[in-house]
N, C-alpha and C. Protein backbone atom coordinates (compact mmCIF):
# COMPACT_ATOMS: atom_id res chain seq x y z
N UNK A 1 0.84 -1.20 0.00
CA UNK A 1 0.00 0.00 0.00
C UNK A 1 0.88 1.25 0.00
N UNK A 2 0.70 2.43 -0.47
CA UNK A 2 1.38 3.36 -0.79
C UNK A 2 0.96 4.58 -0.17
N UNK A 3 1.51 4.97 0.90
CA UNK A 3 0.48 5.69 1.61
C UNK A 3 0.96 7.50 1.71
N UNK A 4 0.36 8.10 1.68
CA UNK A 4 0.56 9.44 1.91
C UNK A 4 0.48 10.01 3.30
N UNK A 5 1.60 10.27 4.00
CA UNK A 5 1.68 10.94 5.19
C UNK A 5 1.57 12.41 5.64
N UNK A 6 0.63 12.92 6.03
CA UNK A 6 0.84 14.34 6.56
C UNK A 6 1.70 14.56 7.46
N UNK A 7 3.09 14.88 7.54
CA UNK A 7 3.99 15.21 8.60
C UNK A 7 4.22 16.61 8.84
N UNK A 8 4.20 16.68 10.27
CA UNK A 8 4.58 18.07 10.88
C UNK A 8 5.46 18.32 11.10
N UNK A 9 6.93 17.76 11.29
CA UNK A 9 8.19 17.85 11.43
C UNK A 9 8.77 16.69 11.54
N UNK A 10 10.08 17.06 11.45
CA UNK A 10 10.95 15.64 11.71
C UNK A 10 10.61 14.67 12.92
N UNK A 11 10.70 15.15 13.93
CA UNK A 11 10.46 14.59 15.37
C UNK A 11 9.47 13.47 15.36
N UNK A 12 8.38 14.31 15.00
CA UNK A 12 6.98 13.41 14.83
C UNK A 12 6.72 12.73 13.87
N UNK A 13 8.23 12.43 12.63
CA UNK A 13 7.78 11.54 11.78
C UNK A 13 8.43 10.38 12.38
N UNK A 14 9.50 10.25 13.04
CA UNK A 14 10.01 9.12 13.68
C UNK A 14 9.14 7.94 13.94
N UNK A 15 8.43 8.00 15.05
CA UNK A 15 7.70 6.87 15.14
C UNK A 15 6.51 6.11 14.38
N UNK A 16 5.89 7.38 13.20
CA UNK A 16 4.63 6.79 12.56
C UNK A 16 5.68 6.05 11.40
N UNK A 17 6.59 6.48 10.91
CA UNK A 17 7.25 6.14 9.86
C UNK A 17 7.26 4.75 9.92
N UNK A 18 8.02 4.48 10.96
CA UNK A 18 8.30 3.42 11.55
C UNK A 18 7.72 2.25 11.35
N UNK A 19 6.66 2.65 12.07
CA UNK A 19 5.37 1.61 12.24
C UNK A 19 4.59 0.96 11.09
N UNK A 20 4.31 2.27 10.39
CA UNK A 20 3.85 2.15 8.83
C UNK A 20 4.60 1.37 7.91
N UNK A 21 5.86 1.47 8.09
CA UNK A 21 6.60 1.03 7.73
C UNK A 21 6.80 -0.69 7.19
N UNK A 22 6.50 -1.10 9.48
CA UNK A 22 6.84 -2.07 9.53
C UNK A 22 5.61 -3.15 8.98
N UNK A 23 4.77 -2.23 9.04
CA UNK A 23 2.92 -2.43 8.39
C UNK A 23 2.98 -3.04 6.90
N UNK A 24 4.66 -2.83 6.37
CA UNK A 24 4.57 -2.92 4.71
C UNK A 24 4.26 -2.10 3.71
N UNK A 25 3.69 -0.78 4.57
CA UNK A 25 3.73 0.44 3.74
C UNK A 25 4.56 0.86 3.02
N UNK A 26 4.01 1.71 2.01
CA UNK A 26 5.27 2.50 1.33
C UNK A 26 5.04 3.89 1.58
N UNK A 27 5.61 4.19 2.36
CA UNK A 27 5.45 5.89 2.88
C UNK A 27 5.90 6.85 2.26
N UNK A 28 5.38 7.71 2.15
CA UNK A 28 5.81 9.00 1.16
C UNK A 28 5.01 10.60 2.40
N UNK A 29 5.90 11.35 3.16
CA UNK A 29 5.94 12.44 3.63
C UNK A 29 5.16 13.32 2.72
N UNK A 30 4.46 14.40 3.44
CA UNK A 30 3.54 15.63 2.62
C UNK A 30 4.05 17.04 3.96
N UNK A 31 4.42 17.94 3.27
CA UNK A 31 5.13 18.83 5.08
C UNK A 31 4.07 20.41 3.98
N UNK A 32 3.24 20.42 5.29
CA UNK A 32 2.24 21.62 5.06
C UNK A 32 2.22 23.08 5.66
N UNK A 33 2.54 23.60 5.11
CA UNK A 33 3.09 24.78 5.45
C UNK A 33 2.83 26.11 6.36
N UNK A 34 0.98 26.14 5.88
CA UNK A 34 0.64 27.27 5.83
C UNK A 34 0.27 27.77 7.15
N UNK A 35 0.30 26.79 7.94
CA UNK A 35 -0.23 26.87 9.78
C UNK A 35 0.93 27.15 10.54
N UNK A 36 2.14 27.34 10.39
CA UNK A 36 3.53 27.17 10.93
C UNK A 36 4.12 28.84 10.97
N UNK A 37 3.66 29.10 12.21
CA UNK A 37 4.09 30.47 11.86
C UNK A 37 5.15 30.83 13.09
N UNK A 38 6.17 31.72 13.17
CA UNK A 38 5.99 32.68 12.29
C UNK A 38 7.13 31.71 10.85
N UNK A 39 7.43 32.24 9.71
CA UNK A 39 8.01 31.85 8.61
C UNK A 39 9.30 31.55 8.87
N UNK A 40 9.86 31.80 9.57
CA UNK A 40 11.57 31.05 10.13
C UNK A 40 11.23 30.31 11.18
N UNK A 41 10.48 29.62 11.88
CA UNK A 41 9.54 28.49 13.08
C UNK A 41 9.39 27.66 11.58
N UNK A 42 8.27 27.92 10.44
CA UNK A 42 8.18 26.78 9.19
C UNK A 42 9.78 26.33 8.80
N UNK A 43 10.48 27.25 8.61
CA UNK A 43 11.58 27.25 7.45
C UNK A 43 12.72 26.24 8.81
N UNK A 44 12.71 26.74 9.76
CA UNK A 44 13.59 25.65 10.92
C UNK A 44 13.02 23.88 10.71
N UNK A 45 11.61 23.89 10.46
CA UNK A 45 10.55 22.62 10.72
C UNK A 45 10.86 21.93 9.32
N UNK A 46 11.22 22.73 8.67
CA UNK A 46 10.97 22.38 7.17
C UNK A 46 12.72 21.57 7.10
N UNK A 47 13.01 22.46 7.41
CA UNK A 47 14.86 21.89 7.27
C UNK A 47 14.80 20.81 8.12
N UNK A 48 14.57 20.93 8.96
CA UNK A 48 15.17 19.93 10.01
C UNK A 48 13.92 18.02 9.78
N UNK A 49 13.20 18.56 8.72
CA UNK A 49 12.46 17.46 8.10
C UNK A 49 13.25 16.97 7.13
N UNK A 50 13.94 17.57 6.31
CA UNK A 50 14.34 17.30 5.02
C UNK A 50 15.87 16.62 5.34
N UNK A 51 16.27 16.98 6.53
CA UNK A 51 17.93 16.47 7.20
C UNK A 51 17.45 14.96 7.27
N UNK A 52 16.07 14.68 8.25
CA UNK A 52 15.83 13.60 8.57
C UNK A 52 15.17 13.04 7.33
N UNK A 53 14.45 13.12 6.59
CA UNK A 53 13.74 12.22 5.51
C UNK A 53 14.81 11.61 5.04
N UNK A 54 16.08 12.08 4.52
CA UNK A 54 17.15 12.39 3.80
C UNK A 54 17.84 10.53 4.49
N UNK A 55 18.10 10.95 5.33
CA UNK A 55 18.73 9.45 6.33
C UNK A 55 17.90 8.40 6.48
N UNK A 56 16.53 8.86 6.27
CA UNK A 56 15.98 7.45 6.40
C UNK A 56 15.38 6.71 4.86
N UNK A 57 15.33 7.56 3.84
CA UNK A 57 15.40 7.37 2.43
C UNK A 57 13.27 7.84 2.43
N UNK A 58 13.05 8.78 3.22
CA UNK A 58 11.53 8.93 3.06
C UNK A 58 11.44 9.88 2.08
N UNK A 59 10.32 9.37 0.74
CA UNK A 59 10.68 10.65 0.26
C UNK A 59 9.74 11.81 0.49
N UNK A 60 9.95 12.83 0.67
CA UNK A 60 8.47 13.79 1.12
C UNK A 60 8.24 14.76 -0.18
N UNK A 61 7.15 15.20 -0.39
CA UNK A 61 6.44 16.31 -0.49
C UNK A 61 6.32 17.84 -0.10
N UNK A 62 6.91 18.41 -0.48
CA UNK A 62 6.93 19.49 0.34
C UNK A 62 6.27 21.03 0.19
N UNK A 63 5.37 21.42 0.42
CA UNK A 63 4.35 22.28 -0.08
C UNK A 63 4.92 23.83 -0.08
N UNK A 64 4.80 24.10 -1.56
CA UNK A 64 5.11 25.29 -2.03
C UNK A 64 4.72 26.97 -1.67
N UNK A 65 4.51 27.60 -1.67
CA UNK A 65 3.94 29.14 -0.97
C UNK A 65 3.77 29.19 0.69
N UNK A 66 3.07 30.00 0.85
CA UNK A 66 2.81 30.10 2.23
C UNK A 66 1.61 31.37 2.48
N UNK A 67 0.20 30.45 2.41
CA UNK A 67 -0.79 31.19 2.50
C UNK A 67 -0.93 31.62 4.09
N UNK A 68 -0.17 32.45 4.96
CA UNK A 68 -0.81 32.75 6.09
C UNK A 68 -1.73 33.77 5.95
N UNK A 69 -1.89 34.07 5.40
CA UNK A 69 -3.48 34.90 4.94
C UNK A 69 -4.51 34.18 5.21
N UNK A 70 -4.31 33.32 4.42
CA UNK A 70 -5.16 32.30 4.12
C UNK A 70 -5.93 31.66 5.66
N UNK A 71 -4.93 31.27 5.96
CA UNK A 71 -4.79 30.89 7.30
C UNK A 71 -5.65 31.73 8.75
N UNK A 72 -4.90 33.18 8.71
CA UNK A 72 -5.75 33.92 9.40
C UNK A 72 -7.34 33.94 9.62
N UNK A 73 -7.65 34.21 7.84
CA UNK A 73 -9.10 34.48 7.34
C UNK A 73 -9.99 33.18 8.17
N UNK A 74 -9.01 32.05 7.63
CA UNK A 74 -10.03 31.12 8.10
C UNK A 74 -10.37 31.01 9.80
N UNK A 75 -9.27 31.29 10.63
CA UNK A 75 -9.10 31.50 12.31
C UNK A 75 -9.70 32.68 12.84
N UNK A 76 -10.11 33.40 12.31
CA UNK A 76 -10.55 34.91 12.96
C UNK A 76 -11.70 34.67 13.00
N UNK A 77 -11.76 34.75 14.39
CA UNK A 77 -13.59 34.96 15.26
C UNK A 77 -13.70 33.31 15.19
N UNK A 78 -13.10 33.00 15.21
CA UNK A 78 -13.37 31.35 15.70
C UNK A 78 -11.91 30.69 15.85
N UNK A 79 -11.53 31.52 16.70
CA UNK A 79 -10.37 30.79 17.43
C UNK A 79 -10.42 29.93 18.79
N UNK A 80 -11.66 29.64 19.06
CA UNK A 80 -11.87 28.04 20.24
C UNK A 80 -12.00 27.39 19.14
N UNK A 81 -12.17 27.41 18.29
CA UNK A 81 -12.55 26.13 17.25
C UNK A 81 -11.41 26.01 16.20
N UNK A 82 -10.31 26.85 15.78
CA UNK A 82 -9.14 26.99 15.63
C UNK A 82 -8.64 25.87 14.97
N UNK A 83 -7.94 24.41 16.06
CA UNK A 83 -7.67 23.72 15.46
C UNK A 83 -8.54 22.54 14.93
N UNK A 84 -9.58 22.66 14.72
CA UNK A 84 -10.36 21.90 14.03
C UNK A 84 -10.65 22.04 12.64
N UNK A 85 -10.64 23.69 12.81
CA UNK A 85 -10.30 24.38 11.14
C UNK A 85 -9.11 23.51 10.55
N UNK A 86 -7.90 23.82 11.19
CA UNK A 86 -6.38 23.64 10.87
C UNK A 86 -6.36 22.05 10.41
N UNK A 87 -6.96 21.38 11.49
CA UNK A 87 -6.93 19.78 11.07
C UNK A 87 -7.57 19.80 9.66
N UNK A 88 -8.64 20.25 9.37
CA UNK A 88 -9.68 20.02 7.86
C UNK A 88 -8.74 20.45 6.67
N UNK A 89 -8.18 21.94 7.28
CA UNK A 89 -6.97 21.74 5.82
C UNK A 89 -6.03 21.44 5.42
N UNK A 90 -5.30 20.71 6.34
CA UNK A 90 -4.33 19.64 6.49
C UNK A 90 -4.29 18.16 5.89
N UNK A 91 -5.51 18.18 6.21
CA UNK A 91 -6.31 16.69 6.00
C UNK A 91 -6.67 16.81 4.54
N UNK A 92 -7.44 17.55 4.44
CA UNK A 92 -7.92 18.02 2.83
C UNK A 92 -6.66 18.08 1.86
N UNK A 93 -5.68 18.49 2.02
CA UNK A 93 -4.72 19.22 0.93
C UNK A 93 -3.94 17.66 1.44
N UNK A 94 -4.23 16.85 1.82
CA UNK A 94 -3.37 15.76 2.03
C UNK A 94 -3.85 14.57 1.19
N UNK A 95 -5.24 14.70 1.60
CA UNK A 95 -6.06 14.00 0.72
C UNK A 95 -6.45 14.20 -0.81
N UNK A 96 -6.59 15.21 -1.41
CA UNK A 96 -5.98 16.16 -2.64
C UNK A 96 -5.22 15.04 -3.04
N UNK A 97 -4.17 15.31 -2.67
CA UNK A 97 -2.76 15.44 -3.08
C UNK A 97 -2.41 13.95 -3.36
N UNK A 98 -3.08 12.84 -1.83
CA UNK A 98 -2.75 11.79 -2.58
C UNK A 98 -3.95 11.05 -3.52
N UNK A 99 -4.89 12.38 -3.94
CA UNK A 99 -6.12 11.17 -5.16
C UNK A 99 -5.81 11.64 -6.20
N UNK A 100 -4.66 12.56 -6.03
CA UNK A 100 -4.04 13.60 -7.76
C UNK A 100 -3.10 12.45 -8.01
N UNK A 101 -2.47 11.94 -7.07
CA UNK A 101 -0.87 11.52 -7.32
C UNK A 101 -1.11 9.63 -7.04
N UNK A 102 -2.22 9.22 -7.36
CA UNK A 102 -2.03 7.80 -6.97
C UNK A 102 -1.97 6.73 -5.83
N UNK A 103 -1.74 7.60 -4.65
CA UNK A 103 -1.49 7.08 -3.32
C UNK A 103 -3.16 6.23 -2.95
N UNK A 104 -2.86 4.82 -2.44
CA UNK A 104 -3.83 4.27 -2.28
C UNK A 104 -4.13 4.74 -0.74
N UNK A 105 -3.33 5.76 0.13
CA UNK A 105 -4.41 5.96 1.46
C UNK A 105 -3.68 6.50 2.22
N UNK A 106 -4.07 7.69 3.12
CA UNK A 106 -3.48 8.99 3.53
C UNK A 106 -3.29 8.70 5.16
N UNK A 107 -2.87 9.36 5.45
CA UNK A 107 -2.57 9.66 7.45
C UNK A 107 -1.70 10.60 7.72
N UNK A 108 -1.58 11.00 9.00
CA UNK A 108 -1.44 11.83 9.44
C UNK A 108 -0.39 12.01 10.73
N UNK A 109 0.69 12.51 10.52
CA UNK A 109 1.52 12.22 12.12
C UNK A 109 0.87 12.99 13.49
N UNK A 110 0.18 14.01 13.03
CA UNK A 110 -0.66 14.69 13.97
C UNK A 110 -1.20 13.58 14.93
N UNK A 111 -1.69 12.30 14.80
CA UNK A 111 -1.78 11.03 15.57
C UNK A 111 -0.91 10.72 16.71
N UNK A 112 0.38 11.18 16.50
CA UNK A 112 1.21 11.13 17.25
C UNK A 112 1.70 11.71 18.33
N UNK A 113 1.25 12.99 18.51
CA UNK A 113 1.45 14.35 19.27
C UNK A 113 0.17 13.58 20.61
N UNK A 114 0.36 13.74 21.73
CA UNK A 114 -0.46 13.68 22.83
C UNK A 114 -1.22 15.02 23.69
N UNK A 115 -0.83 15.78 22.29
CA UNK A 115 -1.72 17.63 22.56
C UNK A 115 -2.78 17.84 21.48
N UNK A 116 -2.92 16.69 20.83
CA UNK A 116 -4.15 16.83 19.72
C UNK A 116 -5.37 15.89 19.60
N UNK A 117 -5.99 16.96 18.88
CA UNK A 117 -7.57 15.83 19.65
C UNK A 117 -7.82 14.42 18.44
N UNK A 118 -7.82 13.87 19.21
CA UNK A 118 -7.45 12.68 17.99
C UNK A 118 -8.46 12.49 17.82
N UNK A 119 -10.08 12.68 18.33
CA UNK A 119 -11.30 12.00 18.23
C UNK A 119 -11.44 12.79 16.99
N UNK A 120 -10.99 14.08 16.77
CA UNK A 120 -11.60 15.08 15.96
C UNK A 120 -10.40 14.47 14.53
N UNK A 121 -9.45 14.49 15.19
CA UNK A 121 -8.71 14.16 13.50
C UNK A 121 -9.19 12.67 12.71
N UNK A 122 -9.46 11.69 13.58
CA UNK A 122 -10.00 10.72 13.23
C UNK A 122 -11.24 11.04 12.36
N UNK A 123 -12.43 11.49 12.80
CA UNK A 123 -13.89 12.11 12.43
C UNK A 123 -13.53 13.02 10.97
N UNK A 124 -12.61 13.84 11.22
CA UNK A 124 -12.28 14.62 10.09
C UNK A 124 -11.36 13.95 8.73
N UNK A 125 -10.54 12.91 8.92
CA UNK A 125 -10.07 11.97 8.35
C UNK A 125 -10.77 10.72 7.73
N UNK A 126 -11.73 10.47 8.25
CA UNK A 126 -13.22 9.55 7.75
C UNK A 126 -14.03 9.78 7.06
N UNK A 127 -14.25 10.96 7.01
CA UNK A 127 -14.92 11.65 6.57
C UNK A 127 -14.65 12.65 5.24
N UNK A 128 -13.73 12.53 5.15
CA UNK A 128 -12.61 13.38 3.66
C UNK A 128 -12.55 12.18 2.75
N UNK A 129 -12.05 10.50 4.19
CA UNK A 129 -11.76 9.03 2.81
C UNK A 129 -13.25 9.16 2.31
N UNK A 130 -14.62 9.31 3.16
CA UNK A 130 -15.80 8.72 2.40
C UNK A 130 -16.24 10.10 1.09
N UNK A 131 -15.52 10.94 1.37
CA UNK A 131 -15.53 11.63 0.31
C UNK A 131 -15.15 11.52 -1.58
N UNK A 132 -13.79 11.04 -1.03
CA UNK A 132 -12.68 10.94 -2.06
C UNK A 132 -12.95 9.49 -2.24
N UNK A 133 -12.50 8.42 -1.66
CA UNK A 133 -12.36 7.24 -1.88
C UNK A 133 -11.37 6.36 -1.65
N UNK A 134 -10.90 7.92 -0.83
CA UNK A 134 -8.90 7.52 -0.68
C UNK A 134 -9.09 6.42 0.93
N UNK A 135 -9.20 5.99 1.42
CA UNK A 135 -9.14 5.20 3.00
C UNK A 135 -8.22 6.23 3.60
N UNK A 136 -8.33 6.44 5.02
CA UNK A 136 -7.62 7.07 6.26
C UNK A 136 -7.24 5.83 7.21
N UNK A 137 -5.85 5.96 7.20
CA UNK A 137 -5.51 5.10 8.04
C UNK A 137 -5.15 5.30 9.52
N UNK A 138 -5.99 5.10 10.57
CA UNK A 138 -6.00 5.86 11.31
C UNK A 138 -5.17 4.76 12.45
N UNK A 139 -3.80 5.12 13.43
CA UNK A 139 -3.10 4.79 14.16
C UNK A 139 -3.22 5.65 15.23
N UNK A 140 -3.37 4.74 16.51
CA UNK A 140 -2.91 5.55 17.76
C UNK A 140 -1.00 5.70 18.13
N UNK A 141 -0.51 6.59 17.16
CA UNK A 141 0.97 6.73 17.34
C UNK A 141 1.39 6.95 18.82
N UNK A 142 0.51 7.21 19.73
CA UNK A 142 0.69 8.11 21.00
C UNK A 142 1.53 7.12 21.92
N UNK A 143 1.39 6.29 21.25
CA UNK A 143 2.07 4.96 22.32
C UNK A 143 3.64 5.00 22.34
N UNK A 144 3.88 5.42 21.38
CA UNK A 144 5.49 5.58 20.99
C UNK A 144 5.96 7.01 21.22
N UNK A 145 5.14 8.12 21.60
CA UNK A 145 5.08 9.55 22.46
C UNK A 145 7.04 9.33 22.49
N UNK A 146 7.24 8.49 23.79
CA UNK A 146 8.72 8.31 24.62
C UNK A 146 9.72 8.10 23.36
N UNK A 147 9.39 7.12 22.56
CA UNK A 147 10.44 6.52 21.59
C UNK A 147 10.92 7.82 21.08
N UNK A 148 9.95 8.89 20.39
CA UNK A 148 9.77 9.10 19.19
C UNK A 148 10.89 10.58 19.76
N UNK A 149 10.81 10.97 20.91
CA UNK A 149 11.46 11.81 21.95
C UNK A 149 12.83 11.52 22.31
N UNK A 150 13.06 10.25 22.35
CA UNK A 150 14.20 10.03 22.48
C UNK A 150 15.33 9.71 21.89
N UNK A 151 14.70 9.20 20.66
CA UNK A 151 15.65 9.54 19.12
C UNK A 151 15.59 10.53 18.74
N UNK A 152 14.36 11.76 19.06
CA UNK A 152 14.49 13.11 18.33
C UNK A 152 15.92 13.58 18.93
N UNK A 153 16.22 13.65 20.67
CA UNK A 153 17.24 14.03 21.25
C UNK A 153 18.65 13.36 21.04
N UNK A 154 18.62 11.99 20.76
CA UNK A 154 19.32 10.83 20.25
C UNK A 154 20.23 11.85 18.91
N UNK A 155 19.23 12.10 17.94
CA UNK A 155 19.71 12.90 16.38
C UNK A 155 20.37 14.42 16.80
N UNK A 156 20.10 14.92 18.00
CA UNK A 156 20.37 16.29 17.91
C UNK A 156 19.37 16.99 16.71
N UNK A 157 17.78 17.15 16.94
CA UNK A 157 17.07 17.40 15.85
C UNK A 157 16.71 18.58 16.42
N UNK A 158 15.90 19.72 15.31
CA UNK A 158 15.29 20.56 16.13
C UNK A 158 14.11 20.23 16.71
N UNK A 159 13.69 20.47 17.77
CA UNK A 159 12.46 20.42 18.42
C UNK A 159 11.81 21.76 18.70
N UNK A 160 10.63 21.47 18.11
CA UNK A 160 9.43 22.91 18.57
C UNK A 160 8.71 22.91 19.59
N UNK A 161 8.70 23.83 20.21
CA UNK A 161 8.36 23.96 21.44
C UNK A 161 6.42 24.39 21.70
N UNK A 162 5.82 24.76 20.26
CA UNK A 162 4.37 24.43 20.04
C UNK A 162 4.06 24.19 18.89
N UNK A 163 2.26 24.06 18.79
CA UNK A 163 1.95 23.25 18.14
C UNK A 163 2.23 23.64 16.47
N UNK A 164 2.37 24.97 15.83
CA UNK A 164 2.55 25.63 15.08
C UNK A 164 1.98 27.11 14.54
N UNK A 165 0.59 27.11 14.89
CA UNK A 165 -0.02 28.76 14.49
C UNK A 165 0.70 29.34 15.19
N UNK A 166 0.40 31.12 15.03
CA UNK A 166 0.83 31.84 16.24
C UNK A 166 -0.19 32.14 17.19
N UNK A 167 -1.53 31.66 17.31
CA UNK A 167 -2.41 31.83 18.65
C UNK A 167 -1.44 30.26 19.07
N UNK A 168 -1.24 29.23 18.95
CA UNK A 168 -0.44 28.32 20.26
C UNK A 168 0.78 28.97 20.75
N UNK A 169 1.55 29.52 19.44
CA UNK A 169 2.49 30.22 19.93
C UNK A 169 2.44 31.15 21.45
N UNK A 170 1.08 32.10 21.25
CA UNK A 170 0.59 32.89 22.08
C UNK A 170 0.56 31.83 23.30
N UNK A 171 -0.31 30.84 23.01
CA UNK A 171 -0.35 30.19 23.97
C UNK A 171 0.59 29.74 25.16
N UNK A 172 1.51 29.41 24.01
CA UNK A 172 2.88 28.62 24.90
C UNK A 172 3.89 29.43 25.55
N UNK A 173 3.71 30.67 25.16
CA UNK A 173 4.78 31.59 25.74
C UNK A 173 4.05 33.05 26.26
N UNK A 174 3.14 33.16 25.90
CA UNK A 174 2.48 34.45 27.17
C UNK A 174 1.70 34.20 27.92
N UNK A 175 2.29 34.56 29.18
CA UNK A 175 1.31 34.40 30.56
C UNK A 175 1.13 35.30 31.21
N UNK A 176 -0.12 36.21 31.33
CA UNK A 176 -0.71 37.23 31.19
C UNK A 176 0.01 37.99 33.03
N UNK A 177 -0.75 36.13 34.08
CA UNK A 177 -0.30 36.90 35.24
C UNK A 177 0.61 35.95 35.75
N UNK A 178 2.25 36.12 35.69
CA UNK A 178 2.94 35.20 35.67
C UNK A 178 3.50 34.90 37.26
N UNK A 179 3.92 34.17 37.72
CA UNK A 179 4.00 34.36 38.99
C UNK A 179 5.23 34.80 39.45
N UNK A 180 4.54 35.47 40.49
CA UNK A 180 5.67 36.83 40.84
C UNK A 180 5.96 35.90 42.23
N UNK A 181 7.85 36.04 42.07
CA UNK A 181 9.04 35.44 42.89
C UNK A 181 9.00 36.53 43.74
N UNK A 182 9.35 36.34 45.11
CA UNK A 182 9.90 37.63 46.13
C UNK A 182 11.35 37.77 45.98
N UNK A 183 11.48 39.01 45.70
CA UNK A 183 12.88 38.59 45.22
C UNK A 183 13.76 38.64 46.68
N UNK A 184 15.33 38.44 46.45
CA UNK A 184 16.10 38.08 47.34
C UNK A 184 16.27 39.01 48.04
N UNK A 185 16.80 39.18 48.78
CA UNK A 185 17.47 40.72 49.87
C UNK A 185 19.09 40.07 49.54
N UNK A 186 20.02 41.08 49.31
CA UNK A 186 21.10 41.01 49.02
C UNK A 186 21.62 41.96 50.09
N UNK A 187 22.34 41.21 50.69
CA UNK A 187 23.30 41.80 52.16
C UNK A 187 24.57 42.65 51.43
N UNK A 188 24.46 44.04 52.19
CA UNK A 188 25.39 44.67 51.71
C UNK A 188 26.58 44.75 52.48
N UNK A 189 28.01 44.61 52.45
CA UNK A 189 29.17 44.36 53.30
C UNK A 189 28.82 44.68 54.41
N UNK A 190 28.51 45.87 54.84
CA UNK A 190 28.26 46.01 56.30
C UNK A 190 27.66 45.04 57.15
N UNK A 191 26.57 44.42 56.15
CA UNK A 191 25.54 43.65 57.11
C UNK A 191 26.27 42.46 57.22
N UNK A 192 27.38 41.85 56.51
CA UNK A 192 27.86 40.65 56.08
C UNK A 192 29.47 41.04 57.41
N UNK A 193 29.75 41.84 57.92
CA UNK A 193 30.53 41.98 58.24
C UNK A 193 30.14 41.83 59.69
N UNK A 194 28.87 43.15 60.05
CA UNK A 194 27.78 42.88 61.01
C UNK A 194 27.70 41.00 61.64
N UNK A 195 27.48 40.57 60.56
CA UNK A 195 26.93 38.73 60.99
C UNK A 195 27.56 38.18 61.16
N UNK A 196 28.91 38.68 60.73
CA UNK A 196 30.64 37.49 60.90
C UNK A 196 31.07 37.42 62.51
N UNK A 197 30.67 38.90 62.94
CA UNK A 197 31.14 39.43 64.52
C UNK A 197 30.14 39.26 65.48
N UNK A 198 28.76 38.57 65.06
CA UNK A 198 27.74 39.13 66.27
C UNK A 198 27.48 37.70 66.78
């Protein structure tokens, strides 16, 4: 079977590769662009995919432009619902891509991540195959979470620290009321001189 993979970076192709692999698949990488912001966060994700495909002989796909426009339009005023958008065009342009190009059946490393709603990528992935005709092959990668972590660190790979838009971005790094440390009292000679003698 010849399958088309949606991968999000190197890291997280480790373990589905693998598996699929060992499944008898013939895997072929798809790296989607347009959710990965800001454009040097994609262009780090993008390289550090292409280092690894490269060593393991995967060949990928790698998607051309970079609609964050695109992207926005579709997230504005429905950002609780956000990545459910993000999953549909991921999924879609994956599924596209493999009923243009022959691939008998698509998936997704997003399976793999233990910060994504898998009920929803599953539902949204079922629902694109009964569309097209393409099958979704749907794996709980989450099991291999540890493996897939410890060869990323194993390679010296880059690792991203969220999920890719810039509202997770927001997410992952601003904290509105952060918690406030007391800071130290720093003894000035006198007092240190004071405490040596008393």
């Amino acid at each position: 079977m010849k399958l088309l993979l949606h991968t999000c970076c190197g890291p997280c192709a480790i373990y589905p590769v693998r598996v699929l692999r060992e499944e008898g698949m013939e895997v072929h990488g798809f790296f989607y662009r347009h959710n990965i912001h800001p454009f040097t966060e994609c262009q780090k994700r993008e390289d550090t995919l292409k280092q690894y495909a490269g060593t393991i002989q995967l060949p990928v796909i790698y998607q051309t432009g970079y609609d964050l426009e695109g992207f926005l339009r579709g997230a504005v005023y429905r950002e609780s619902s956000r990545c459910e958008t993000c999953y549909l065009s991921r999924l879609k342009a994956t599924v596209q891509l493999a009923r243009d190009n022959g691939f008998d059946a698509f998936s997704s490393t997003l399976l793999y991540s233990r910060f994504q709603q898998h009920d929803r990528i599953r539902a949204i992935g079922e629902s694109l195959a009964g569309k097209t005709g393409i099958p979704f092959i749907y794996r709980d990668f989450r099991v291999g979470w540890k493996d897939g972590i410890t060869e990323s660190k194993r390679l010296n790979m880059y690792r991203q620290q969220y999920c890719g838009c810039i509202y997770s971005e927001k997410d992952r790094y601003f904290h509105p009321n952060p918690v406030k440390r007391k800071p130290k009292t720093i003894k000035s000679a006198d007092d240190k001189i004071r405490g040596a003698i008393s």
